[in-house]
Structures are given as C-alpha cells and as structure tokens.
C-alpha atoms as a PDB file:
ATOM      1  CA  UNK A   1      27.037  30.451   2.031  1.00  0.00           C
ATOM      2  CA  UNK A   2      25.087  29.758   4.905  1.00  0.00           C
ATOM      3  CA  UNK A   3      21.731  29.389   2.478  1.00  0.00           C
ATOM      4  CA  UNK A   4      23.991  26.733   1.348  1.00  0.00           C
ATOM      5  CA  UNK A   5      24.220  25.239   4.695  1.00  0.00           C
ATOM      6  CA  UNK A   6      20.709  25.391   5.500  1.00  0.00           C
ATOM      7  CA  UNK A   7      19.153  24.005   2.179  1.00  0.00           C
ATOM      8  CA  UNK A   8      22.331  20.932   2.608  1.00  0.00           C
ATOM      9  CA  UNK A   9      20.794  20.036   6.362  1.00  0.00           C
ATOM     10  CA  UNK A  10      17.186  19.826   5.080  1.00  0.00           C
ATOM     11  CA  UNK A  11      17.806  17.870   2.374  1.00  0.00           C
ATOM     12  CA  UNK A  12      19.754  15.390   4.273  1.00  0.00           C
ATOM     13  CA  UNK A  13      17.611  15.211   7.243  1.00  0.00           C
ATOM     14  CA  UNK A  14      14.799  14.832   4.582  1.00  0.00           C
ATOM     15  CA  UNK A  15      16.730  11.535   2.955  1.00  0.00           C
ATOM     16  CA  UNK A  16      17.401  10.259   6.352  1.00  0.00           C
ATOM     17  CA  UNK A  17      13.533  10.167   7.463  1.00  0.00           C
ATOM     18  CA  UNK A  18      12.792   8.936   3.968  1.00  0.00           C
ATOM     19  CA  UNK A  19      15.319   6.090   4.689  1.00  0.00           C
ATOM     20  CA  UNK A  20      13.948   5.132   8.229  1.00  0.00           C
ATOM     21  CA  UNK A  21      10.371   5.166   7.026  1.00  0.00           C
ATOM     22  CA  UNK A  22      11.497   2.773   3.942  1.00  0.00           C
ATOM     23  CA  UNK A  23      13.092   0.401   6.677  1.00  0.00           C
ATOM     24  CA  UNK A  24      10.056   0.762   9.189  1.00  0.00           C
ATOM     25  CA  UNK A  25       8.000  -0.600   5.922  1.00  0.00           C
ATOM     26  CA  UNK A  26      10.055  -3.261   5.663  1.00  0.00           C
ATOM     27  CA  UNK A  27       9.660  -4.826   8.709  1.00  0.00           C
ATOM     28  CA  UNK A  28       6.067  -4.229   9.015  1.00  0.00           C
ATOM     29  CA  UNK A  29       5.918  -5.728   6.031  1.00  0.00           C
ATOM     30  CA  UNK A  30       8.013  -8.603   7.084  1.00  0.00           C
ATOM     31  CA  UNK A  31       5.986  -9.121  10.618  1.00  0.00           C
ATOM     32  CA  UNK A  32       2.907  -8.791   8.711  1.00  0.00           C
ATOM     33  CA  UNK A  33       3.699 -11.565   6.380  1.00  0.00           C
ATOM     34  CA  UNK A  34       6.132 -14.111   7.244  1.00  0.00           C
ATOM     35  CA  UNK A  35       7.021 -16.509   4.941  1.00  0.00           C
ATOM     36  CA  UNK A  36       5.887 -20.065   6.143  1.00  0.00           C
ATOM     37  CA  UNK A  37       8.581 -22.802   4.945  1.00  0.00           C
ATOM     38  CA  UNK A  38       5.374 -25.453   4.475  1.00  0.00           C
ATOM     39  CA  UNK A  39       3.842 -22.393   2.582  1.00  0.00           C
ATOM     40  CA  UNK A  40       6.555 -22.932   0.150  1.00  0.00           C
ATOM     41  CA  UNK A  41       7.114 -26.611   0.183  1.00  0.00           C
ATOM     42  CA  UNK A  42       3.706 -26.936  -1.368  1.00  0.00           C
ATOM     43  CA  UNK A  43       3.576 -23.998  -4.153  1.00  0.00           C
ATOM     44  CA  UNK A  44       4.899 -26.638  -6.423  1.00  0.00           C
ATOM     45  CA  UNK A  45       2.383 -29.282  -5.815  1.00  0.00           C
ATOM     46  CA  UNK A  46      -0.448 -26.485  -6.052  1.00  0.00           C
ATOM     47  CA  UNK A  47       0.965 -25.299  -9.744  1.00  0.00           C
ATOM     48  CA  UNK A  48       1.201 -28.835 -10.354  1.00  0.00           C
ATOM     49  CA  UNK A  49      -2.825 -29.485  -9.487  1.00  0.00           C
ATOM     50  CA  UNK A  50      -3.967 -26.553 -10.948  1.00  0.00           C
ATOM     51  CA  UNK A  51      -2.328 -27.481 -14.289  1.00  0.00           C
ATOM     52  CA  UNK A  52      -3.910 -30.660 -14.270  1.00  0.00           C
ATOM     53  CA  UNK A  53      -7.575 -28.403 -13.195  1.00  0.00           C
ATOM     54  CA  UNK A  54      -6.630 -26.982 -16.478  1.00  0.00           C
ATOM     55  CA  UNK A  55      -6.382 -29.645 -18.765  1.00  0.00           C
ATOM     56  CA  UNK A  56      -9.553 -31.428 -17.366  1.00  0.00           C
ATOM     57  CA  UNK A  57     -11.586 -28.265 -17.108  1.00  0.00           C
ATOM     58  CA  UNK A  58     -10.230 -28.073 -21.657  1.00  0.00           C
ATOM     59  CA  UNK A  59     -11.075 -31.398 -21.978  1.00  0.00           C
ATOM     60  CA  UNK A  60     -14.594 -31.343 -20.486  1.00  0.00           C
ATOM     61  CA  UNK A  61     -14.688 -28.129 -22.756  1.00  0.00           C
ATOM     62  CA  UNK A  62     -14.374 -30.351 -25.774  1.00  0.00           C
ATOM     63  CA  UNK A  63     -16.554 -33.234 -24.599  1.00  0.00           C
ATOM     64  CA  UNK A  64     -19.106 -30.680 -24.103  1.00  0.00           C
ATOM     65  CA  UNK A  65     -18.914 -28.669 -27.431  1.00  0.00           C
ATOM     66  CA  UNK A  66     -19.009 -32.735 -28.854  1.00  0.00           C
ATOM     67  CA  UNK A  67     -22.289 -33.424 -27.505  1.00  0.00           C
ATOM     68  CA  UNK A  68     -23.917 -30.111 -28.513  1.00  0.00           C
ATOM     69  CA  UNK A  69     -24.957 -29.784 -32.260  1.00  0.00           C
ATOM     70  CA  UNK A  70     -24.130 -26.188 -32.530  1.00  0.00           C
ATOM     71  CA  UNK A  71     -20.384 -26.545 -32.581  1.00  0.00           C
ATOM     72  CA  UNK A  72     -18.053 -28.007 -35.021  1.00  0.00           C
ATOM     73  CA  UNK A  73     -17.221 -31.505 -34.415  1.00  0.00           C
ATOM     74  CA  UNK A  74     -13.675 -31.636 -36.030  1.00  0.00           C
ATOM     75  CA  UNK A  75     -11.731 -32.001 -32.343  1.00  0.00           C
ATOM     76  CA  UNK A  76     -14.383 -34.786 -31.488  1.00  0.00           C
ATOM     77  CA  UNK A  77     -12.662 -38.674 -31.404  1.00  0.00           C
END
C-alpha cells in the first residue's frame, strides 16, 4: 500500500511540473510575440496585394511564353 502511495505522489508531482512548464511556455511565448492590432488590420490588404502579385506575375507568364516561338500560342489574344 504504501508503494501505492509513493508511485501516486510522483506521478502527480510529475503532472504538476509538466503543467507549470506548459504555462511558463505560454507566456514566453506570449511576451515573445505579441500580437500588434495594426499587424492585423493589414493581413487583409497584404492577401489582397499578393493575389493581385499573382495574377500579374501569370499574366506576364503568358505574354512571355507569346513572344517566344518555342511555346504554343493557343492562350495568346
């Protein structure tokens, strides 16, 4: 019975430090990087941007395999 006792303490002083060093990442993690409110007022306008970065970078793509005789010319206008 006392084996019991023994092996019960261990395992829950082992869960509690497990549990304090899970919180102690947290809010290192937290203080190491905060999340900036004008950070996240512009992610939209930056998806935004790089969809149109996209579509000009395709486009310039097709202009490009238009000029050169090696490709086929069936997306050309």
């Amino acid at each position: 019975m006392n084996n019991i006792k023994t092996v019960t303490k261990y395992i829950g002083l082992t869960v509690a430090i497990m549990l304090l060093i899970t919180v102690m990442m947290i809010q290192f993690l937290r203080v190491a990087f905060p999340i900036d409110p004008e950070m996240e007022a512009r992610i939209p306008i930056m998806k935004e941007r790089a969809e149109q970065r996209v579509t000009a970078i395709k486009q310039m793509q097709i202009e490009a395999s238009c000029e050169d005789d090696r490709f086929d010319h069936n997306d050309c206008k």
